[in-house]
N, C-alpha and C. Protein backbone atom coordinates (compact mmCIF):
# COMPACT_ATOMS: atom_id res chain seq x y z
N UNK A 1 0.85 -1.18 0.00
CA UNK A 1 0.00 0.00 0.00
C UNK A 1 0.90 1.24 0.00
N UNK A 2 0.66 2.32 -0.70
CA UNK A 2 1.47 3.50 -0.95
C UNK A 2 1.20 4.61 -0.05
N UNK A 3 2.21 5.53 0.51
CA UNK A 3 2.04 6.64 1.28
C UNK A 3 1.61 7.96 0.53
N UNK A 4 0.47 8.55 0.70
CA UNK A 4 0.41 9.83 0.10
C UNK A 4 1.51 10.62 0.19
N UNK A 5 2.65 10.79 1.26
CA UNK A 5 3.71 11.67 0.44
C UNK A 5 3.95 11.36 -0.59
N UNK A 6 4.22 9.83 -1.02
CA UNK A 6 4.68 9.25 -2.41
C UNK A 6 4.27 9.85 -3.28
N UNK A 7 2.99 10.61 -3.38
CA UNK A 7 2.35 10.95 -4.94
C UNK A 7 2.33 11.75 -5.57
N UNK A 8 3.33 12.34 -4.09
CA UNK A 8 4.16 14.12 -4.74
C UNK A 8 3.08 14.63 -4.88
N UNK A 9 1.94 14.86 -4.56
CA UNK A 9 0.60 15.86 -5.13
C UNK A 9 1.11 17.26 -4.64
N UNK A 10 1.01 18.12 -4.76
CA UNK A 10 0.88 19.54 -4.70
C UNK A 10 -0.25 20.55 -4.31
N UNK A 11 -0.96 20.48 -3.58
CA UNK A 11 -2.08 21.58 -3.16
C UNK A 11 -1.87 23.10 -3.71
N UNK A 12 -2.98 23.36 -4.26
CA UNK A 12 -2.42 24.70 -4.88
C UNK A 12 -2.52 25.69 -3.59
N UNK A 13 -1.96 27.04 -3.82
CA UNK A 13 -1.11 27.69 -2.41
C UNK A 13 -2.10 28.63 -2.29
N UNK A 14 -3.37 28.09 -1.10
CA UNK A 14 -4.51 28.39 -1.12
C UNK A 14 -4.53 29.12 0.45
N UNK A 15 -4.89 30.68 0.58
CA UNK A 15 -4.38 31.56 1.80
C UNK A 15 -5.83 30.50 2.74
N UNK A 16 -4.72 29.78 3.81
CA UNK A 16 -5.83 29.07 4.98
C UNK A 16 -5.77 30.32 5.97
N UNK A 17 -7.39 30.31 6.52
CA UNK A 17 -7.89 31.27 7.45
C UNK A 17 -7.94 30.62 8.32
N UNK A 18 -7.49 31.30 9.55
CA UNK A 18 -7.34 31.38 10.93
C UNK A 18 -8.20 31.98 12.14
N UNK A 19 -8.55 31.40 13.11
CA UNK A 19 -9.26 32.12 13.81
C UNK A 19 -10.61 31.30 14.17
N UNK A 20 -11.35 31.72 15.11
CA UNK A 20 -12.65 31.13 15.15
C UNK A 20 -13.78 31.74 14.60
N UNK A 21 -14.82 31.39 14.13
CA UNK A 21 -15.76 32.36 13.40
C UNK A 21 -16.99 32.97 14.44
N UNK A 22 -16.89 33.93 13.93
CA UNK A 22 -17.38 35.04 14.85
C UNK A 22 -18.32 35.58 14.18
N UNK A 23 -19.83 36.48 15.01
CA UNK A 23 -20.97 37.03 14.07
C UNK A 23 -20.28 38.34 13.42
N UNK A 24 -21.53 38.43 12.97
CA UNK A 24 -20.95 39.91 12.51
C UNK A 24 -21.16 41.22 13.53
N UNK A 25 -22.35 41.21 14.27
CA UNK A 25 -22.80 41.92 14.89
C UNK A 25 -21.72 41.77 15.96
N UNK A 26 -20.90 41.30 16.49
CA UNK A 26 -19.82 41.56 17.35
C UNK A 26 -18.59 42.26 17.02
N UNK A 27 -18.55 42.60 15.35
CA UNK A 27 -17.19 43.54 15.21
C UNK A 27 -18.15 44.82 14.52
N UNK A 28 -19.48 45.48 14.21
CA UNK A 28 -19.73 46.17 13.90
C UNK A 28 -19.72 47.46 14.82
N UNK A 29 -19.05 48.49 14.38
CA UNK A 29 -18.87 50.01 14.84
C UNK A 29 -17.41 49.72 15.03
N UNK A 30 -16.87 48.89 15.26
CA UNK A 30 -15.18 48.45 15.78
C UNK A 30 -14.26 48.27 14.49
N UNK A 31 -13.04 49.12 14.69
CA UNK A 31 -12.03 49.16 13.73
C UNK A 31 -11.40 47.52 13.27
N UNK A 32 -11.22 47.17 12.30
CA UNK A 32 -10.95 46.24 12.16
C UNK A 32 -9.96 45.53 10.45
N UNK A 33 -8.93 45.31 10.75
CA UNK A 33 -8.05 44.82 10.17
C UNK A 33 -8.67 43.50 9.05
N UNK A 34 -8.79 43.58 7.05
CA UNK A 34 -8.87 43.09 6.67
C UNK A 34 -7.69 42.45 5.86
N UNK A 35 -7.46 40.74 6.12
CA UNK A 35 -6.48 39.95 5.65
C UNK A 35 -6.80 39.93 4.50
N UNK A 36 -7.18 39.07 4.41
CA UNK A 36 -8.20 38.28 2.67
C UNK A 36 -9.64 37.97 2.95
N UNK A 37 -10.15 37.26 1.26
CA UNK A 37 -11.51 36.92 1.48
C UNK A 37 -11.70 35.93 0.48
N UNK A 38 -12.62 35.35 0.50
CA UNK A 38 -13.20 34.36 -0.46
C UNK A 38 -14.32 34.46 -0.39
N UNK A 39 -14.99 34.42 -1.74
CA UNK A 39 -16.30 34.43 -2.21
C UNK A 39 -16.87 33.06 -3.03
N UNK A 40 -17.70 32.23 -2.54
CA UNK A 40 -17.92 31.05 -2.87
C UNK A 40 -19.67 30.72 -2.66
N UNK A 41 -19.77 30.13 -3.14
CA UNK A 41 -21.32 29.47 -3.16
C UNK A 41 -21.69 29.77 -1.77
N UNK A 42 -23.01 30.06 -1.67
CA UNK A 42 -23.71 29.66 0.14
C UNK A 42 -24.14 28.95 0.42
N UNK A 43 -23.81 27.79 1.33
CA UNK A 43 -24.94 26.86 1.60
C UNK A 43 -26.14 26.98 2.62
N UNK A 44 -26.01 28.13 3.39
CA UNK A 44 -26.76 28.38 4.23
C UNK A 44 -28.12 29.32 3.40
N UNK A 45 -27.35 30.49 2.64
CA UNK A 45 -28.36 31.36 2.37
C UNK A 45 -28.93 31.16 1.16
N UNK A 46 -29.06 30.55 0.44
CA UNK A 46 -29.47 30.19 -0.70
C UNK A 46 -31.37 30.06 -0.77
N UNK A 47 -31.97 29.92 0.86
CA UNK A 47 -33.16 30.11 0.64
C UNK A 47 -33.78 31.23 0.53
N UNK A 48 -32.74 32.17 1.06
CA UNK A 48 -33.11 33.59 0.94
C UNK A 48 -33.05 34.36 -0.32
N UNK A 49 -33.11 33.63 -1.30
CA UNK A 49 -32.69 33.72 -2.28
C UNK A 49 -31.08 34.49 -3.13
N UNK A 50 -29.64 34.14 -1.99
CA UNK A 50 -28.34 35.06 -2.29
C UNK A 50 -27.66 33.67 -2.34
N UNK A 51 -26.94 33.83 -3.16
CA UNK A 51 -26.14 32.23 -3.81
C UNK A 51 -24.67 32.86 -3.54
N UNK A 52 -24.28 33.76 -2.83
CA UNK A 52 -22.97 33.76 -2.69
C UNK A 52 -22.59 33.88 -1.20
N UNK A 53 -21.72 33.52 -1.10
CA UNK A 53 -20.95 33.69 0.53
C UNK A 53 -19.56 34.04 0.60
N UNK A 54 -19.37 35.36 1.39
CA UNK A 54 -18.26 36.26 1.77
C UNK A 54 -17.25 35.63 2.68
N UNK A 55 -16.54 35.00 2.78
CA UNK A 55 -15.26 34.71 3.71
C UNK A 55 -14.34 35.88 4.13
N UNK A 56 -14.42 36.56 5.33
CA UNK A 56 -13.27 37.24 5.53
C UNK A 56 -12.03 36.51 6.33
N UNK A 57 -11.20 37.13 6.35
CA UNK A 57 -10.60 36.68 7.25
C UNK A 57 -9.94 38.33 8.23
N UNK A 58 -10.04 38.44 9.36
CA UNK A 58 -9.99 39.41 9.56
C UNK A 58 -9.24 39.66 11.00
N UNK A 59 -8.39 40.50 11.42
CA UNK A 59 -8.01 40.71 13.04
C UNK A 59 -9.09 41.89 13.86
N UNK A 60 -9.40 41.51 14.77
CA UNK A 60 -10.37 42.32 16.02
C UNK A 60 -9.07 42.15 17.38
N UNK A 61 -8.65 43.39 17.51
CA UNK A 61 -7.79 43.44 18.56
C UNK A 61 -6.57 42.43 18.38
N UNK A 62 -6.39 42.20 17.75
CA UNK A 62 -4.94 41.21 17.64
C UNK A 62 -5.39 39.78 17.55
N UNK A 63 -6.62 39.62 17.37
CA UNK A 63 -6.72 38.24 17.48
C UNK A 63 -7.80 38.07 15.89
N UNK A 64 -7.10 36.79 15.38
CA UNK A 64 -7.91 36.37 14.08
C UNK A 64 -9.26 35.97 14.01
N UNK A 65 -9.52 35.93 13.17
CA UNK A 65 -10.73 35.53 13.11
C UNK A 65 -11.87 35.85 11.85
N UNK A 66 -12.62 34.51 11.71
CA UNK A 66 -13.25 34.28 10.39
C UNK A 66 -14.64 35.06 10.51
N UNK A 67 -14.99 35.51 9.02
CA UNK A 67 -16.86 36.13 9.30
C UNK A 67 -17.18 35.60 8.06
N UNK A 68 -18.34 35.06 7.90
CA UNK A 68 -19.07 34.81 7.05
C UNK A 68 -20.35 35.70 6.73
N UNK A 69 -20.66 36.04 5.72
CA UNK A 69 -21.59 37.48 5.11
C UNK A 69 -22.05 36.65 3.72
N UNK A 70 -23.70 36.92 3.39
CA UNK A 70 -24.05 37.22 2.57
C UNK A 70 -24.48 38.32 1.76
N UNK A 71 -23.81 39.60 2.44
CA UNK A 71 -24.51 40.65 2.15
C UNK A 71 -23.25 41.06 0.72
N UNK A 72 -24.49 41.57 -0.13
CA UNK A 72 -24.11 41.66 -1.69
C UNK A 72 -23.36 42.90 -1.41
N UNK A 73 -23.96 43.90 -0.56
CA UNK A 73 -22.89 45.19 -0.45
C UNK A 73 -21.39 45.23 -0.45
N UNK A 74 -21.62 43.60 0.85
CA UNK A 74 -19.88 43.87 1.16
C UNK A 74 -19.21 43.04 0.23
N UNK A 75 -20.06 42.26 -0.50
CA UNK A 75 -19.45 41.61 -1.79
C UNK A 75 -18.67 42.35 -2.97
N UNK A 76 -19.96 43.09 -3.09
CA UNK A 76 -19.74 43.71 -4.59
C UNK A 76 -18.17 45.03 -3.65
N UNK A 77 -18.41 45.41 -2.65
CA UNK A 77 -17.40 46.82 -2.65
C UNK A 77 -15.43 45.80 -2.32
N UNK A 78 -15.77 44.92 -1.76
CA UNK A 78 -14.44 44.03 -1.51
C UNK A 78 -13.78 43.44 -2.80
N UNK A 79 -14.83 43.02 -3.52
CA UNK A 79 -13.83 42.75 -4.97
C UNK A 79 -13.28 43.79 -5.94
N UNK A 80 -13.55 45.39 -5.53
CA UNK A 80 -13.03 46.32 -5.76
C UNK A 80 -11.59 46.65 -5.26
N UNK A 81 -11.42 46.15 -4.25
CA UNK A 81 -10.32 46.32 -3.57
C UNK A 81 -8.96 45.99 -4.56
N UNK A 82 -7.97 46.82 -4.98
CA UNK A 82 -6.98 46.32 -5.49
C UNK A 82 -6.15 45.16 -4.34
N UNK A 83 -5.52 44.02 -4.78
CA UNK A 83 -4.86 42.95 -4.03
C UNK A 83 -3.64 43.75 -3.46
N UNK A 84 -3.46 44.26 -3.88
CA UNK A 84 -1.91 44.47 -3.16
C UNK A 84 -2.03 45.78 -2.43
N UNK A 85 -3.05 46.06 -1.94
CA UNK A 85 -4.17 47.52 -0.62
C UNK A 85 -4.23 46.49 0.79
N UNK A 86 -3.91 44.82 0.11
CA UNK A 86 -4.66 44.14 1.32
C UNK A 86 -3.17 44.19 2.31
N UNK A 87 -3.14 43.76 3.68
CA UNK A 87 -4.58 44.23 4.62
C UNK A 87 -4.92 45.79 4.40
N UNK A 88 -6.01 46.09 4.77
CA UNK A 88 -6.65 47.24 4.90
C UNK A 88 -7.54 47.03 6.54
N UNK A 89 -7.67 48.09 6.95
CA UNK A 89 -8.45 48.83 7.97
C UNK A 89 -9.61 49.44 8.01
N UNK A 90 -10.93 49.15 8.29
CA UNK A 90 -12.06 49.48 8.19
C UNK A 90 -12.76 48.99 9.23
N UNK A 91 -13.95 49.80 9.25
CA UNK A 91 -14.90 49.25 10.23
C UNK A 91 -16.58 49.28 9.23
N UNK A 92 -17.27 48.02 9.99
CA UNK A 92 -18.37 47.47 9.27
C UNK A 92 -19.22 48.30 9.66
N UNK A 93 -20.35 49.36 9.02
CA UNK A 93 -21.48 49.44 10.00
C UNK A 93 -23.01 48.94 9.10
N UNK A 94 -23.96 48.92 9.82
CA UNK A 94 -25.28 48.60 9.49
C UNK A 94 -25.95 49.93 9.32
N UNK A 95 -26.62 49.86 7.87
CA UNK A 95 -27.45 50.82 7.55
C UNK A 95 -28.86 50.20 7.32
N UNK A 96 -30.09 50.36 7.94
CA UNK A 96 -31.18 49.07 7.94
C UNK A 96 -30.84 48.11 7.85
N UNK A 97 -30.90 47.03 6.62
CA UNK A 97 -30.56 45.57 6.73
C UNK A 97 -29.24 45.82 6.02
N UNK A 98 -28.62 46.59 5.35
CA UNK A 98 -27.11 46.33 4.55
C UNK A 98 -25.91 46.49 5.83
N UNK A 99 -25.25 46.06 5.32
CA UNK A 99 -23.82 46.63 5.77
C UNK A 99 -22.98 46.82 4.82
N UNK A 100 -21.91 47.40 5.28
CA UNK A 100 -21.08 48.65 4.51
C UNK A 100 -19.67 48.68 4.86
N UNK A 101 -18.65 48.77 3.95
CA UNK A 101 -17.32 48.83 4.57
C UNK A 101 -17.03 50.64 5.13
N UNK A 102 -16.60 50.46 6.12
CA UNK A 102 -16.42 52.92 6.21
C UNK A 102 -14.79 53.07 5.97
């Protein structure tokens, strides 16, 4: 039987997030340090009718930590972001149901 080191496979060099996942409503009004993000299918929100899901990865006081968002706002304004701005510094706030990068 063969060892998966043997098969030499290669994982492509995919940024792993750190941290425990946290709501959102616990870093909103609070300054907060953005790493990276990923945007991928939702499996949660999809009845609500939003087929995408926001991965941040983000620091709150020195400590990491993951958020998950379906909100199209912070979708659509984060893939604006030029890559090489990242990290950046912002804080989330709620305007009725959206949220918003400030």
């Amino acid at each position: 039987m063969g060892k998966f080191s043997d098969f030499n496979i290669k994982v492509a060099n995919d940024k792993a997030f750190i941290g425990d996942k946290i709501k959102m409503t616990r870093i909103l009004g609070k300054e907060i340090i953005v790493h990276h993000f990923k945007i991928g299918p939702s499996k949660i929100y999809k009845e609500r009718g939003t087929c995408l899901c926001l991965q941040l990865q983000i620091s709150l006081n020195s400590e990491k930590h993951i958020i998950f968002t379906s909100s199209s706002g912070l979708i659509d304004a984060i893939q604006q972001v030029p890559e090489n701005e990242f990290p950046f510094t912002t804080i989330i706030m709620q305007e009725n149901e959206r949220f918003k990068f400030t």
